[in-house]
C-alpha atoms as a PDB file:
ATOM      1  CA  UNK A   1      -9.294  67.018  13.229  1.00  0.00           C
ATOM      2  CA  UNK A   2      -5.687  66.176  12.893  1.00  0.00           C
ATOM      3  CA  UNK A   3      -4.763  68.418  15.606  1.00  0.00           C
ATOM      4  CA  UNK A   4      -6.904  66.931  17.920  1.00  0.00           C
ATOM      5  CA  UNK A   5      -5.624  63.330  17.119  1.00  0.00           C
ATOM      6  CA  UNK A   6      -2.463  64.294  17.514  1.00  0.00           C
ATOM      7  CA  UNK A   7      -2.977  66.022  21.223  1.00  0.00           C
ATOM      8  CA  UNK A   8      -5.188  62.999  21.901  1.00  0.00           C
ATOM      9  CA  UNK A   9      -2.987  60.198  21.052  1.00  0.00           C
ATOM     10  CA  UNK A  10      -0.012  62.123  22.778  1.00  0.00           C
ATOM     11  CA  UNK A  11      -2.055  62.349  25.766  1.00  0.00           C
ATOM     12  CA  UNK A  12      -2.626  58.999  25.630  1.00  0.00           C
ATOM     13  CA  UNK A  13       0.888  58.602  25.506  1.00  0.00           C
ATOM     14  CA  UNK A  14       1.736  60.571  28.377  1.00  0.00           C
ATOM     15  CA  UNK A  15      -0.706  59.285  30.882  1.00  0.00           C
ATOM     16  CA  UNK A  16       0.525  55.613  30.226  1.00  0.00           C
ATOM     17  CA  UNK A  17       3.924  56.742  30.630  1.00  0.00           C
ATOM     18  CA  UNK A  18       3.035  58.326  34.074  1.00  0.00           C
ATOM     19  CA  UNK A  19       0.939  54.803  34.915  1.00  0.00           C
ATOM     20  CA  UNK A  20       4.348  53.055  34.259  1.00  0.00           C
ATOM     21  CA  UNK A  21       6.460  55.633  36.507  1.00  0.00           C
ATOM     22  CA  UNK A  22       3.931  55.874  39.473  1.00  0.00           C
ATOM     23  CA  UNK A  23       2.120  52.533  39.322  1.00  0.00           C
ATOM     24  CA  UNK A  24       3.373  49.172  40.146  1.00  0.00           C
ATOM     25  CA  UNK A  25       3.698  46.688  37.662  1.00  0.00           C
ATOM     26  CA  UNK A  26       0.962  44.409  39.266  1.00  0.00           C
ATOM     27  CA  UNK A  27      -1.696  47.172  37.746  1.00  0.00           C
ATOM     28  CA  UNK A  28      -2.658  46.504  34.043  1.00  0.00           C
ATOM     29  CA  UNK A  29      -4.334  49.406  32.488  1.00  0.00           C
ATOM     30  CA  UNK A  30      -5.679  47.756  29.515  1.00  0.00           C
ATOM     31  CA  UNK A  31      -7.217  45.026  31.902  1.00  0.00           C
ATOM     32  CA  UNK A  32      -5.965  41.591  32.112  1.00  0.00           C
ATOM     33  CA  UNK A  33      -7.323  40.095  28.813  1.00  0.00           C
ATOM     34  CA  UNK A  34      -6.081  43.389  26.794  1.00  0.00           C
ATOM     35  CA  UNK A  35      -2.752  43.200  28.274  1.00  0.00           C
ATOM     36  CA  UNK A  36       0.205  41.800  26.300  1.00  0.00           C
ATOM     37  CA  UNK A  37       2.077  38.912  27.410  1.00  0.00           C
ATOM     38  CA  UNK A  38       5.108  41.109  29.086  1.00  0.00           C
ATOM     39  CA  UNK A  39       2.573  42.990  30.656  1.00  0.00           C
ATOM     40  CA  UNK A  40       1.098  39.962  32.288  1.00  0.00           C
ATOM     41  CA  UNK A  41       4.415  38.684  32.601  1.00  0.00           C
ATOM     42  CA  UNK A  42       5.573  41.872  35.000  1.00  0.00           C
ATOM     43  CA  UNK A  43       2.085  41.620  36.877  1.00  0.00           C
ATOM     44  CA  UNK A  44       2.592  38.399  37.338  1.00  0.00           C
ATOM     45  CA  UNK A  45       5.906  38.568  38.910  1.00  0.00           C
ATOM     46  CA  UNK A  46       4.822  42.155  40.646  1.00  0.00           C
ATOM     47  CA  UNK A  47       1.973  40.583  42.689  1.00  0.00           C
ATOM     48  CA  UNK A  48       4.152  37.889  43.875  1.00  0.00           C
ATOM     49  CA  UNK A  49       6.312  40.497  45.082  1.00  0.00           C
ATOM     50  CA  UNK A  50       3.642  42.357  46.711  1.00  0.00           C
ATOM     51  CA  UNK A  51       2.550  39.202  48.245  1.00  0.00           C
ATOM     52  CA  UNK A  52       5.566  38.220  49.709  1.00  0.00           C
ATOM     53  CA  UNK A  53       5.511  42.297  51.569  1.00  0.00           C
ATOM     54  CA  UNK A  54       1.819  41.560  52.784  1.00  0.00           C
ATOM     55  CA  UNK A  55       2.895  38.273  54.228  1.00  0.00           C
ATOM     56  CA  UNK A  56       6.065  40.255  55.719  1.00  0.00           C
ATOM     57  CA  UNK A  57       3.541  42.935  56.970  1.00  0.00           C
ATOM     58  CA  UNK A  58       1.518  40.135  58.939  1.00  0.00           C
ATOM     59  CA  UNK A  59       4.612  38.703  60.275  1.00  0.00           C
ATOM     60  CA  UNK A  60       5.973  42.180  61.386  1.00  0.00           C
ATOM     61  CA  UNK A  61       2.506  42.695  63.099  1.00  0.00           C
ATOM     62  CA  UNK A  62       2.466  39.828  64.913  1.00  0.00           C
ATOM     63  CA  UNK A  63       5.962  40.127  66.381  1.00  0.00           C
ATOM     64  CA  UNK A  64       5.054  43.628  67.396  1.00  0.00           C
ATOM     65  CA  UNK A  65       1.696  42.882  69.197  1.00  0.00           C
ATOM     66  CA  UNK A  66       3.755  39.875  70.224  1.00  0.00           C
ATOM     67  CA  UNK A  67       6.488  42.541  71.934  1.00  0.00           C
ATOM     68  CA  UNK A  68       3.439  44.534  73.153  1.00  0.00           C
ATOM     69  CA  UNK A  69       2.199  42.138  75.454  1.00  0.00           C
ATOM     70  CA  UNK A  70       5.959  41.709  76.639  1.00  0.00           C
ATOM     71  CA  UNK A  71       6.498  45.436  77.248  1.00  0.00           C
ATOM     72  CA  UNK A  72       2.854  45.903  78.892  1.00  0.00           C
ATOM     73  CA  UNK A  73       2.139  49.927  78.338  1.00  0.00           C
ATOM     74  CA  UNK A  74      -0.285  51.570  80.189  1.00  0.00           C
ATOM     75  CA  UNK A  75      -3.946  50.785  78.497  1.00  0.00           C
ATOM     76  CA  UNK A  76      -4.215  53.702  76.020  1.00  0.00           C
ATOM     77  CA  UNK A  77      -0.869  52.883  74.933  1.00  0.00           C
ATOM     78  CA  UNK A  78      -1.799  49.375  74.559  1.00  0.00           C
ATOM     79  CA  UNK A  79      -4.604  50.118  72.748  1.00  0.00           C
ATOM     80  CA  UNK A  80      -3.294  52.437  70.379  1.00  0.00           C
ATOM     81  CA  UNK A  81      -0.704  49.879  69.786  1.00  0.00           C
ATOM     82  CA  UNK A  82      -2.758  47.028  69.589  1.00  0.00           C
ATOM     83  CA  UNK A  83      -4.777  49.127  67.275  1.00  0.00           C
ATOM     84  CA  UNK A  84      -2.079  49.618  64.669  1.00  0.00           C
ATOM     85  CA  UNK A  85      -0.386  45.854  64.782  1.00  0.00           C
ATOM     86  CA  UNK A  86      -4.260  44.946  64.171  1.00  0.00           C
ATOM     87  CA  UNK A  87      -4.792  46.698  60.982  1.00  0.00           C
ATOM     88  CA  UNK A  88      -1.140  45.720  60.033  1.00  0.00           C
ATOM     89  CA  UNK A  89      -2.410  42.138  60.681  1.00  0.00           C
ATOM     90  CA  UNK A  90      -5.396  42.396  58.492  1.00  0.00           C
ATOM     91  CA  UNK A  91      -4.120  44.561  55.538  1.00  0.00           C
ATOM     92  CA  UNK A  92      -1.352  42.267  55.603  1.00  0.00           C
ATOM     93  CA  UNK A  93      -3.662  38.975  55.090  1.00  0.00           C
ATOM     94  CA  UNK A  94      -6.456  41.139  52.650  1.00  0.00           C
ATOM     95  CA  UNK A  95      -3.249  41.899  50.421  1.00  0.00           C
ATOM     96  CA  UNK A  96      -1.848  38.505  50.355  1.00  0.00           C
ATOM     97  CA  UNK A  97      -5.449  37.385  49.274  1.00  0.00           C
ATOM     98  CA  UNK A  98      -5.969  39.983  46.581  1.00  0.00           C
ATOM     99  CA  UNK A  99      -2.548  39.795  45.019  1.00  0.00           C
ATOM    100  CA  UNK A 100      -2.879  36.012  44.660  1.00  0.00           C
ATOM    101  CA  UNK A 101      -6.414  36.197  43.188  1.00  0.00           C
ATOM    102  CA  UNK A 102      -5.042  38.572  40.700  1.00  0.00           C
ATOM    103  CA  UNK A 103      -1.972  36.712  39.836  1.00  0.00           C
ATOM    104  CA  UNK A 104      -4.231  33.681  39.711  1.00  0.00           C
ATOM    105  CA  UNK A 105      -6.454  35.529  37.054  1.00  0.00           C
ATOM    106  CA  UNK A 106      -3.222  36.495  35.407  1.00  0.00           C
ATOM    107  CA  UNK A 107      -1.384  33.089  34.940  1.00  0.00           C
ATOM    108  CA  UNK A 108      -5.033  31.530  34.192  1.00  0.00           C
ATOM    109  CA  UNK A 109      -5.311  34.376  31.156  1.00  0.00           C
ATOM    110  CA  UNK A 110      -1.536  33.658  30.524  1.00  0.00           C
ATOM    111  CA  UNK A 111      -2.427  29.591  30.208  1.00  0.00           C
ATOM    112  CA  UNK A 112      -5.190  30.211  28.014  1.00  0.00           C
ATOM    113  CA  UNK A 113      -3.294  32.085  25.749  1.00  0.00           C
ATOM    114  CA  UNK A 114      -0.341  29.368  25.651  1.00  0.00           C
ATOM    115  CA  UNK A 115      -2.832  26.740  25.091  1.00  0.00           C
ATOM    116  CA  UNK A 116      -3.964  28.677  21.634  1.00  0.00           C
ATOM    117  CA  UNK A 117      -0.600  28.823  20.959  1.00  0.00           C
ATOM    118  CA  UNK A 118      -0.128  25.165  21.447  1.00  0.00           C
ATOM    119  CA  UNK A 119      -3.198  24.485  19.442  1.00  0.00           C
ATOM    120  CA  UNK A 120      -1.842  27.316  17.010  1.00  0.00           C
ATOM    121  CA  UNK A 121       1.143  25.282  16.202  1.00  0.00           C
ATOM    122  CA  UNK A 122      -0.379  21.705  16.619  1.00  0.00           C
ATOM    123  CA  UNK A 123      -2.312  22.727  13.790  1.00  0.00           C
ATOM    124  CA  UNK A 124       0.537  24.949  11.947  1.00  0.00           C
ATOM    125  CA  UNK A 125       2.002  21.245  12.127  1.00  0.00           C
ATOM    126  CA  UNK A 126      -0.732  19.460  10.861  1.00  0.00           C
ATOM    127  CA  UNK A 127      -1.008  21.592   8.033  1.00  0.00           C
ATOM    128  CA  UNK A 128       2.489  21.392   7.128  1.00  0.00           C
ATOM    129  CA  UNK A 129       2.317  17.743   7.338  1.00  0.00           C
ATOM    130  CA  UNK A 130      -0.904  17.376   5.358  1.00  0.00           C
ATOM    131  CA  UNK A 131       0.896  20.310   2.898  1.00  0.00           C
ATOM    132  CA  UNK A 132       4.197  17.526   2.303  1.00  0.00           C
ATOM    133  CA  UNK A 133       1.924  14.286   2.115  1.00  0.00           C
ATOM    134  CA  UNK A 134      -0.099  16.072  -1.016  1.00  0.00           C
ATOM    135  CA  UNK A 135       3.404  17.273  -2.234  1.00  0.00           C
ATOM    136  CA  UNK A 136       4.637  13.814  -2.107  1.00  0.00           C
ATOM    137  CA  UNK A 137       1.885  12.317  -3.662  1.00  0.00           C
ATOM    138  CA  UNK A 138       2.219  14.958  -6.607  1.00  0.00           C
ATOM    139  CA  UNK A 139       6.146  14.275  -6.337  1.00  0.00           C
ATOM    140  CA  UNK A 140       5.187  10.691  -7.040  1.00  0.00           C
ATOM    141  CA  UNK A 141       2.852  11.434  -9.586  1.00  0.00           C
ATOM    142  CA  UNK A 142       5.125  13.542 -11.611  1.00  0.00           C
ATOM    143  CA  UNK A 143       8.013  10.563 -10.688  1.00  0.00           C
ATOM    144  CA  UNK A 144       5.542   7.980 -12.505  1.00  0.00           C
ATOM    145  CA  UNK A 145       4.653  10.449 -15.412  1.00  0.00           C
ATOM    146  CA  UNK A 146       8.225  10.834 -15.964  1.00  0.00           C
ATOM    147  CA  UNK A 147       9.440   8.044 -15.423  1.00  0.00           C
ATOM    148  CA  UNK A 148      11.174   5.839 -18.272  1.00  0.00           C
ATOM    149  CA  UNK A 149       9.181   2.575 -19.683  1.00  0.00           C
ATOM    150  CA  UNK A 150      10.647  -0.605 -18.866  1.00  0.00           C
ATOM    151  CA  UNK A 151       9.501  -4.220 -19.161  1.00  0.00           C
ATOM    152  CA  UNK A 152       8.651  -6.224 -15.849  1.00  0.00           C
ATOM    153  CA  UNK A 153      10.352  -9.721 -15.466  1.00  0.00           C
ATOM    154  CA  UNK A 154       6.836 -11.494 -16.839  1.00  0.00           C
ATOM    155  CA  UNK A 155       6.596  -9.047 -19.452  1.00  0.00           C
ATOM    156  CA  UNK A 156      10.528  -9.913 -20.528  1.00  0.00           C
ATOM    157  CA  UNK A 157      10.098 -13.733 -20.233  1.00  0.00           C
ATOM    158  CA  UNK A 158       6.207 -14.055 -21.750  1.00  0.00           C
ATOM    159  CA  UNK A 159       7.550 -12.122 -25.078  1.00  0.00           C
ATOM    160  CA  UNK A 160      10.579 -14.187 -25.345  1.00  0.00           C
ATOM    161  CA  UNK A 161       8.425 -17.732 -25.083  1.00  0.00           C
ATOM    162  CA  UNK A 162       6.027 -16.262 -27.380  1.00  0.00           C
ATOM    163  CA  UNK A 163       8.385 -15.620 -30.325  1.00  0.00           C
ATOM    164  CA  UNK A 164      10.574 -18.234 -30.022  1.00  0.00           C
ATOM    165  CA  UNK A 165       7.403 -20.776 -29.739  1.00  0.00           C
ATOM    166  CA  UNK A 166       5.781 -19.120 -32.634  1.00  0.00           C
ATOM    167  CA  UNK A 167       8.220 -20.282 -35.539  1.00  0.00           C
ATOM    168  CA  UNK A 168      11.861 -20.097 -36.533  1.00  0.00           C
ATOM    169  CA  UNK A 169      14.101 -16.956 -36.015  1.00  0.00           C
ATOM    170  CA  UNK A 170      13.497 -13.869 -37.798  1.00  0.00           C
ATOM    171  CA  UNK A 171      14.085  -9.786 -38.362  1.00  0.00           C
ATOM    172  CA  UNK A 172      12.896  -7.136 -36.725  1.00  0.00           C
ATOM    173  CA  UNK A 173      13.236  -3.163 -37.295  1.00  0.00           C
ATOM    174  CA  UNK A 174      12.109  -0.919 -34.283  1.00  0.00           C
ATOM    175  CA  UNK A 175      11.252   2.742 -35.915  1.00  0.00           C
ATOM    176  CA  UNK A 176      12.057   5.406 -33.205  1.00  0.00           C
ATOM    177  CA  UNK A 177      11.637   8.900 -32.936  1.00  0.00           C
ATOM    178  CA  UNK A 178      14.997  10.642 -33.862  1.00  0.00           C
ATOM    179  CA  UNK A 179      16.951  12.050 -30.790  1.00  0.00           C
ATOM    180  CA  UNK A 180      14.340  10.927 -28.604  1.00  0.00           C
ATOM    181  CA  UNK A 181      16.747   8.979 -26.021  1.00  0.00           C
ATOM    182  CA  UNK A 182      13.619   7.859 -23.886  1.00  0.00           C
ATOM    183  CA  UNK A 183      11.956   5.404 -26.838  1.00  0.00           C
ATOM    184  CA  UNK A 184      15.048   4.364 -28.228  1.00  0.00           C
ATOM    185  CA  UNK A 185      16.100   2.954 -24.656  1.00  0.00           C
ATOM    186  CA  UNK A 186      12.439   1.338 -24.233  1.00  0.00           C
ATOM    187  CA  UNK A 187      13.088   0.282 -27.837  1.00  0.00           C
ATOM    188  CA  UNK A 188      16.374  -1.334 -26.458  1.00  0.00           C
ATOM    189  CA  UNK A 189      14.453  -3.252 -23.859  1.00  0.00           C
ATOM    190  CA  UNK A 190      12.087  -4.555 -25.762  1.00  0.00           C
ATOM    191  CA  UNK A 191      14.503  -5.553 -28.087  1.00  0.00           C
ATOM    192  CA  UNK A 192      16.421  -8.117 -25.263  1.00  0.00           C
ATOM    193  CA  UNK A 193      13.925 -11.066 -25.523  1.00  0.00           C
ATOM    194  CA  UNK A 194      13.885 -10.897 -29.199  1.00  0.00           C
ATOM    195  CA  UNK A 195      17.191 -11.644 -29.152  1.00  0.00           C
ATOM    196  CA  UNK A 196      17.185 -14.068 -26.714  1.00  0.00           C
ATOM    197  CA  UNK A 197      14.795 -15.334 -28.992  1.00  0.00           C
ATOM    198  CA  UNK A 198      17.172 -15.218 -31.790  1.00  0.00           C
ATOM    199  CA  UNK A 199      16.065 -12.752 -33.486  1.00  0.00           C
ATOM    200  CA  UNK A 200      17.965 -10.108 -35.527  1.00  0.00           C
ATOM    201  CA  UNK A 201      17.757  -6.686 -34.486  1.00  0.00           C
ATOM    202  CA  UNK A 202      17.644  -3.376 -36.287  1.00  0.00           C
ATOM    203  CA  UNK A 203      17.017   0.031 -35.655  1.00  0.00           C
ATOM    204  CA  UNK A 204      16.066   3.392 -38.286  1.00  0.00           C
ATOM    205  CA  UNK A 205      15.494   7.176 -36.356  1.00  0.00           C
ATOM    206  CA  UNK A 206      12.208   8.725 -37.960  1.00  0.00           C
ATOM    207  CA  UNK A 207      11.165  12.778 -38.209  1.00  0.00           C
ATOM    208  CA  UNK A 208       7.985  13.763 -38.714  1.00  0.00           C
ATOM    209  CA  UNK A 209       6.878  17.012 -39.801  1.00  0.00           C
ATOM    210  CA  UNK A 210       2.850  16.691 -38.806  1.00  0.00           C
ATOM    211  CA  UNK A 211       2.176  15.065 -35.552  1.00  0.00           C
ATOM    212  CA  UNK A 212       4.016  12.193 -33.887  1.00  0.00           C
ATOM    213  CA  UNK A 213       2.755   9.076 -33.287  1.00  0.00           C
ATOM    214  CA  UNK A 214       3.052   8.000 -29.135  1.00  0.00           C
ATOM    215  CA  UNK A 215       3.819   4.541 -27.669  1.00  0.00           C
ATOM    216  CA  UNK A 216       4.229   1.159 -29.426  1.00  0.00           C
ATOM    217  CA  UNK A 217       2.533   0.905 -32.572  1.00  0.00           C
ATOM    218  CA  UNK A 218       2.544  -2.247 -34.908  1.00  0.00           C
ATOM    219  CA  UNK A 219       1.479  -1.814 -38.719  1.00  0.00           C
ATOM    220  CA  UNK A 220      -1.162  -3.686 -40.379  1.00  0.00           C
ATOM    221  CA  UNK A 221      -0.456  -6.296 -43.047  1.00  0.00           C
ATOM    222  CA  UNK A 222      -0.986  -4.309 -47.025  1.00  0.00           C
ATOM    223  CA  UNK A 223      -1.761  -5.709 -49.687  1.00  0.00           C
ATOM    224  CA  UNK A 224       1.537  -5.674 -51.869  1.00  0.00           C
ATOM    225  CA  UNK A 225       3.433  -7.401 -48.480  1.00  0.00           C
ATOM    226  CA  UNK A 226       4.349 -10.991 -49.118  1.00  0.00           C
ATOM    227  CA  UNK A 227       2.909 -14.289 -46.985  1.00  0.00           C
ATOM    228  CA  UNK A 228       6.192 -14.182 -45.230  1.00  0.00           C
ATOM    229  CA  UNK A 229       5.583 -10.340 -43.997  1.00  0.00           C
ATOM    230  CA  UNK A 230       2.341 -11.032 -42.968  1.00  0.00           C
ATOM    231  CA  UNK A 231       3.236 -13.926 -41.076  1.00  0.00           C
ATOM    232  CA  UNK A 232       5.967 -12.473 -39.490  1.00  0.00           C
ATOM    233  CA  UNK A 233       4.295  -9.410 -38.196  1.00  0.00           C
ATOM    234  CA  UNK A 234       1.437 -11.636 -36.940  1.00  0.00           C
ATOM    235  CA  UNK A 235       3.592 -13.653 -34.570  1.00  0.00           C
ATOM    236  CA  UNK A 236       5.509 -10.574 -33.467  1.00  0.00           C
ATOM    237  CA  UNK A 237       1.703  -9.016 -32.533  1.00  0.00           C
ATOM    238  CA  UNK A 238       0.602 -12.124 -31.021  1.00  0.00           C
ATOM    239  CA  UNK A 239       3.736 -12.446 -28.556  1.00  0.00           C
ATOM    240  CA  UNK A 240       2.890  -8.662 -27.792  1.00  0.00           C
ATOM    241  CA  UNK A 241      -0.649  -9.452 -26.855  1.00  0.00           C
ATOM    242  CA  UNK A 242       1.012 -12.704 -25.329  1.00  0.00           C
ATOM    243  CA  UNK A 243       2.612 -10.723 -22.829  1.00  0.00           C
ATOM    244  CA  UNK A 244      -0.250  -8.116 -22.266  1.00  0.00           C
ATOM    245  CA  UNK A 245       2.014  -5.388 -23.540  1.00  0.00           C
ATOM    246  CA  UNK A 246      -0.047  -2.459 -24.644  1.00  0.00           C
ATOM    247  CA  UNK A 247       0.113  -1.415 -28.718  1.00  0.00           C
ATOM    248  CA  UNK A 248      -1.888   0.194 -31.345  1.00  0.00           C
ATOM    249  CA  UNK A 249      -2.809  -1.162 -34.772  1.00  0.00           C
ATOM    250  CA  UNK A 250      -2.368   0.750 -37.634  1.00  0.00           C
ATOM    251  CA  UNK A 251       0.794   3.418 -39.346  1.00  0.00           C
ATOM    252  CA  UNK A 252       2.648   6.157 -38.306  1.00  0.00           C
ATOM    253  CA  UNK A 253       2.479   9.542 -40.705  1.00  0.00           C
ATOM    254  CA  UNK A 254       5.208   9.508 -43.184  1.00  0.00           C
ATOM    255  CA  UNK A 255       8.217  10.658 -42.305  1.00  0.00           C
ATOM    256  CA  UNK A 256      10.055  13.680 -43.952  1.00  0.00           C
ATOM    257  CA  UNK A 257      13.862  12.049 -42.939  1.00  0.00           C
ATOM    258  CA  UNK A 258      14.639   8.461 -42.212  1.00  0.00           C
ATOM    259  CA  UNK A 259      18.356   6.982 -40.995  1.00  0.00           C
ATOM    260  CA  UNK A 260      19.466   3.487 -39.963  1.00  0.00           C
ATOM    261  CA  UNK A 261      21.712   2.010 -38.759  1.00  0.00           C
ATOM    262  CA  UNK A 262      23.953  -0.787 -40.548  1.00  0.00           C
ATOM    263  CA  UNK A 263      22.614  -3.494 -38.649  1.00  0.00           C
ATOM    264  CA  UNK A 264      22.477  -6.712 -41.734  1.00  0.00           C
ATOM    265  CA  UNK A 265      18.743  -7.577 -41.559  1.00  0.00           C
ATOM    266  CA  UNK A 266      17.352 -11.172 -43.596  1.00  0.00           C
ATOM    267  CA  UNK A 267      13.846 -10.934 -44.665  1.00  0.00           C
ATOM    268  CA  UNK A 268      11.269 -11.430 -43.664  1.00  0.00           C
ATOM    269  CA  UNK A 269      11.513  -8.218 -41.186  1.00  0.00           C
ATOM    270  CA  UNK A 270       8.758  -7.492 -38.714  1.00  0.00           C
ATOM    271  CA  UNK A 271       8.632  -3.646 -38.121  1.00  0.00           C
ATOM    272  CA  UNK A 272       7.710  -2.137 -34.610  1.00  0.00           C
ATOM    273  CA  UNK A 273       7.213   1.553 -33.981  1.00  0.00           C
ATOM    274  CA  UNK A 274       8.171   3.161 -30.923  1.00  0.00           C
ATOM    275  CA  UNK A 275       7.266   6.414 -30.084  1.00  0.00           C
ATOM    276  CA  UNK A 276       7.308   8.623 -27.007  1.00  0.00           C
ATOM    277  CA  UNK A 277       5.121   8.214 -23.509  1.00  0.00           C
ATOM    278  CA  UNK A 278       1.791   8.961 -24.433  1.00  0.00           C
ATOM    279  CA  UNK A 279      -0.058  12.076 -22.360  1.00  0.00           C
ATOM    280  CA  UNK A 280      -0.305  11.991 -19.125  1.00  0.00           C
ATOM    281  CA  UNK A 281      -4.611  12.087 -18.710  1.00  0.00           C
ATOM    282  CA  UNK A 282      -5.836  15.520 -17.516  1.00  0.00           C
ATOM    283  CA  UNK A 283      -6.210  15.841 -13.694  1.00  0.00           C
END
């Protein structure tokens, strides 16, 4: 079975080599629609060519029948002449009209096949533009996700009314995650209209050894806090609500190391936890 694929494919071989050596280019073996795109390509320009000697044929008849009647032979030289410039004539014109039929066929098959193309890449492009519109949208996504918190100009200016309407100057501590640059900036931010408040400002790094608590978080009064504490903690989660900033109620687990800074605080302090961006949502 081998052998016989081999001889067959190498005769297949050879007799398209001889079609190349003894035809013109102008015949397609595979048929037009088979053909590849040089082969057309060669036809294409072949049957021009072949055109152009059919027209030259005609031409050369007519100057000879033409040269005929000037000579006048005797009549069965005339005819025999006539004879020949007469099939010169029409070969000439049935050539011209086959070869441009065929090239018409071939640069109709060669149009069709550049319009897929076209519509090949028009929609190559499309995709690729659809592909970097979803890719930006993700890029944006992921920009938002990771993007630092900051306070908007209302946000600033409503928190910094708030606390300086709600009673005289106080403390406040803002608990951060330790080495977590991200919350101690936001920290830092939200820290500018208590000052311009008047407030007094100090900070103390937390690690936790069981879960982390995310985003702001204010503590609820206890028991054992004085009037002043409560108070104080109150106005600073009123000015928060004040200025629709988001929070939880409630503690963060105990820490396992604690450090602050040397920032002189004067009691009574209000404490506000800030922790890292919360989860992005799933999907």
């Amino acid at each position: 079975m081998k052998i016989k694929a081999y001889i067959s494919d190498h005769t297949a071989r050879a007799i398209q080599k001889v079609r190349q050596v003894f035809l013109p280019a102008w015949y397609v073996p595979n048929g037009t629609i088979n053909a590849t795109e040089n082969e057309l390509e060669f036809a294409s320009e072949s049957c021009e060519l072949w055109s152009k000697w059919c027209g030259a044929l005609v031409i050369g008849s007519v100057v000879a029948e033409f040269i005929i009647d000037l000579v006048e032979p005797s009549y069965a030289s005339f005819l025999r002449l006539s004879a020949i410039t007469g099939a010169g004539v029409a070969v000439g014109i049935v050539g011209e009209v086959l070869f441009n039929i065929k090239n018409s066929r071939i640069q109709t098959e060669l149009r069709k096949r550049l319009s897929k193309q076209l519509e090949s890449a028009i929609q190559s492009a499309a995709d690729a533009n659809e592909r970097a519109a979803n890719a930006e949208k993700d890029t944006e996504k992921l920009r938002v996700i990771t993007a630092w918190r900051r306070l908007n100009q209302k946000e600033h200016e409503t928190l910094a009314l708030s606390l300086r309407a709600s009673g005289p100057n106080a403390s406040v501590k803002f608990c951060v995650l330790m080495n977590d640059q991200e919350s101690l900036h936001f920290a830092q931010l939200i820290s500018i209209p208590f000052k311009a408040a008047g407030w007094m400002i100090g900070y103390r790094f937390d690690s936790y050894a069981e879960g982390i608590m995310t985003g702001i978080l204010l503590p609820e009064p206890r028991e054992n806090w004085l009037e002043e504490m409560k108070i104080v903690n109150g106005r600073v989660r009123d000015a928060f609500m004040a200025a629709e900033i988001p929070f939880a109620n409630g503690w963060p687990p105990q820490p396992y190391m604690q450090t602050n800074d040397d920032t002189p605080l004067m009691a009574p302090i209000a404490w506000v936890y800030v922790g890292p961006r919360p989860m992005p949502p799933l999907g």
